[in-house]
Protein backbone atom coordinates (compact mmCIF):
# COMPACT_ATOMS: atom_id res chain seq x y z
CA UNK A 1 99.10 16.20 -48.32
CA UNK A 2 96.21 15.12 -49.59
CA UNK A 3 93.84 16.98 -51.74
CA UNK A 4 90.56 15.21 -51.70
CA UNK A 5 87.50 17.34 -53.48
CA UNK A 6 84.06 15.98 -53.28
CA UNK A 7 82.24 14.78 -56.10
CA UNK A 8 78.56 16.33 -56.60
CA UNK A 9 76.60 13.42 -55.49
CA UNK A 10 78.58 13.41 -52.22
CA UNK A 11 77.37 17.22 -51.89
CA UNK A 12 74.21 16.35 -52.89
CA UNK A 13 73.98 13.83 -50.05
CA UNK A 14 75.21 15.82 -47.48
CA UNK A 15 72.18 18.88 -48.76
CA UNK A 16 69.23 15.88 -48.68
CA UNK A 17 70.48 14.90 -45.27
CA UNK A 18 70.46 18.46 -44.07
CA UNK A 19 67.39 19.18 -45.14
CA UNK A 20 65.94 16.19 -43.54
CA UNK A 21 67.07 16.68 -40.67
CA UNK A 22 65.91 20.34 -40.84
CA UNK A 23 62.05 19.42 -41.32
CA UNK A 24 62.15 16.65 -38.69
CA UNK A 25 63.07 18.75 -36.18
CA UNK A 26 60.43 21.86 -37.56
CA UNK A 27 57.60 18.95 -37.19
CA UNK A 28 58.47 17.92 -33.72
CA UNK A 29 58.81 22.07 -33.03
CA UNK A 30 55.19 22.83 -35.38
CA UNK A 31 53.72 19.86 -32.94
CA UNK A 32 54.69 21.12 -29.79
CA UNK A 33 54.74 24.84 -29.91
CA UNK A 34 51.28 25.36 -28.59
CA UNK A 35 51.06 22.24 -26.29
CA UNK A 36 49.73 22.00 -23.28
CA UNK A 37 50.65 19.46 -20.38
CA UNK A 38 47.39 17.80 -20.45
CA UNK A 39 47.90 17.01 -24.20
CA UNK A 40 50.25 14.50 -23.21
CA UNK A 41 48.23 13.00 -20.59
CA UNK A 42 47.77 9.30 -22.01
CA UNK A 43 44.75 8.43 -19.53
CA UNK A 44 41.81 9.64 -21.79
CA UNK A 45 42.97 8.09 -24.81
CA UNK A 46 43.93 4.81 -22.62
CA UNK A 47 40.29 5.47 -20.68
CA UNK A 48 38.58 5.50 -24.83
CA UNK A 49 40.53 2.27 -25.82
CA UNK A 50 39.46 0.34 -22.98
CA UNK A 51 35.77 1.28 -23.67
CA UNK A 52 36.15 0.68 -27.24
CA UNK A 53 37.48 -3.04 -26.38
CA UNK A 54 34.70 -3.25 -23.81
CA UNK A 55 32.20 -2.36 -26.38
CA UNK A 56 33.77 -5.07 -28.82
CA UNK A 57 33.31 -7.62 -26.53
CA UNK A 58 29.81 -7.16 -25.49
CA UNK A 59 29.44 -6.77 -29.38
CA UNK A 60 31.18 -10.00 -29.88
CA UNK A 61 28.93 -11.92 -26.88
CA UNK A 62 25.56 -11.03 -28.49
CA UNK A 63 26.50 -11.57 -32.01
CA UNK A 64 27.55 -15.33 -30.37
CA UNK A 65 24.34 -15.42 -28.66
CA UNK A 66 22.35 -14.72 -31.80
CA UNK A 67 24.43 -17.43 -33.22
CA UNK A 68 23.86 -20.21 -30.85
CA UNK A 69 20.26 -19.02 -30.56
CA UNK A 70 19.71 -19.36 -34.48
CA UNK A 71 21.52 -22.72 -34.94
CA UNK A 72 19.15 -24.04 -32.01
CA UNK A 73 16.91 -23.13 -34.25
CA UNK A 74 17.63 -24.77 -37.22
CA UNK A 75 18.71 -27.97 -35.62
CA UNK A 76 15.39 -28.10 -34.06
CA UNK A 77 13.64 -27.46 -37.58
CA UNK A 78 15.52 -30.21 -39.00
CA UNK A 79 14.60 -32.46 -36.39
CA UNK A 80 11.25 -31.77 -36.73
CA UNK A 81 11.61 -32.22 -40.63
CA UNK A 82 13.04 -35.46 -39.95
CA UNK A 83 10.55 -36.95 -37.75
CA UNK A 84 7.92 -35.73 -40.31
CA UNK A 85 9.91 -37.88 -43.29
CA UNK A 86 10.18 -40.70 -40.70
CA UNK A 87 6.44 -41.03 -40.10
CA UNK A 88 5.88 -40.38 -44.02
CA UNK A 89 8.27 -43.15 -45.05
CA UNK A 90 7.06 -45.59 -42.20
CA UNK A 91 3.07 -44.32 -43.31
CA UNK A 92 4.15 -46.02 -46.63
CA UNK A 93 5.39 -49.38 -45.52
CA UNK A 94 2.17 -49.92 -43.23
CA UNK A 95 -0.56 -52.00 -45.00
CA UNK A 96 -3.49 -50.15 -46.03
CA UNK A 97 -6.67 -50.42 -43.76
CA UNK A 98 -10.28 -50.98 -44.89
CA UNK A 99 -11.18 -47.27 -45.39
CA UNK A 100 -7.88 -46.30 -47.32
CA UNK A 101 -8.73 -48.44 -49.88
């Protein structure tokens, strides 16, 4: 026969797992003792996600729009810049007329 005692970590093991084990089972019983059906009706929260995504991407369309809008914008600036610089730099290589002088 064997006379195997436990040591006092094993007991101490065996008192943590109880006990965790204990308050897992009190949250699932402090979370569900005054439930109702409906509280575990996933539509409404499904029905709020789909309208926050919604949202998002209408959010995400006109923030592209003002994006495309505003580099139209600036490439049309700079093209208008550079035609000015062009007609500068070409004003310079023309000969001078009679009045300029």
């Amino acid at each position: 026969m064997n006379a195997h005692t436990h040591s006092l970590a094993e007991w101490a093991a065996v008192l943590s797992l109880g006990v965790s084990v204990w308050s897992v089972m009190a949250a699932v019983i402090w979370l569900t003792a005054d439930a109702e059906l409906e509280d575990f009706d996933p539509r409404p929260a499904a029905r709020r996600t789909a309208g926050a995504l919604h949202q998002g991407a209408v959010h995400a369309g006109h923030d592209l729009n003002r994006a495309i809008a505003t580099s139209q914008r600036h490439a049309a600036q700079a093209a208008r810049e550079a035609a000015l610089t062009a007609a500068a730099l070409l004003a310079l290589l023309l000969p001078a007329t009679g009045s300029t002088r």
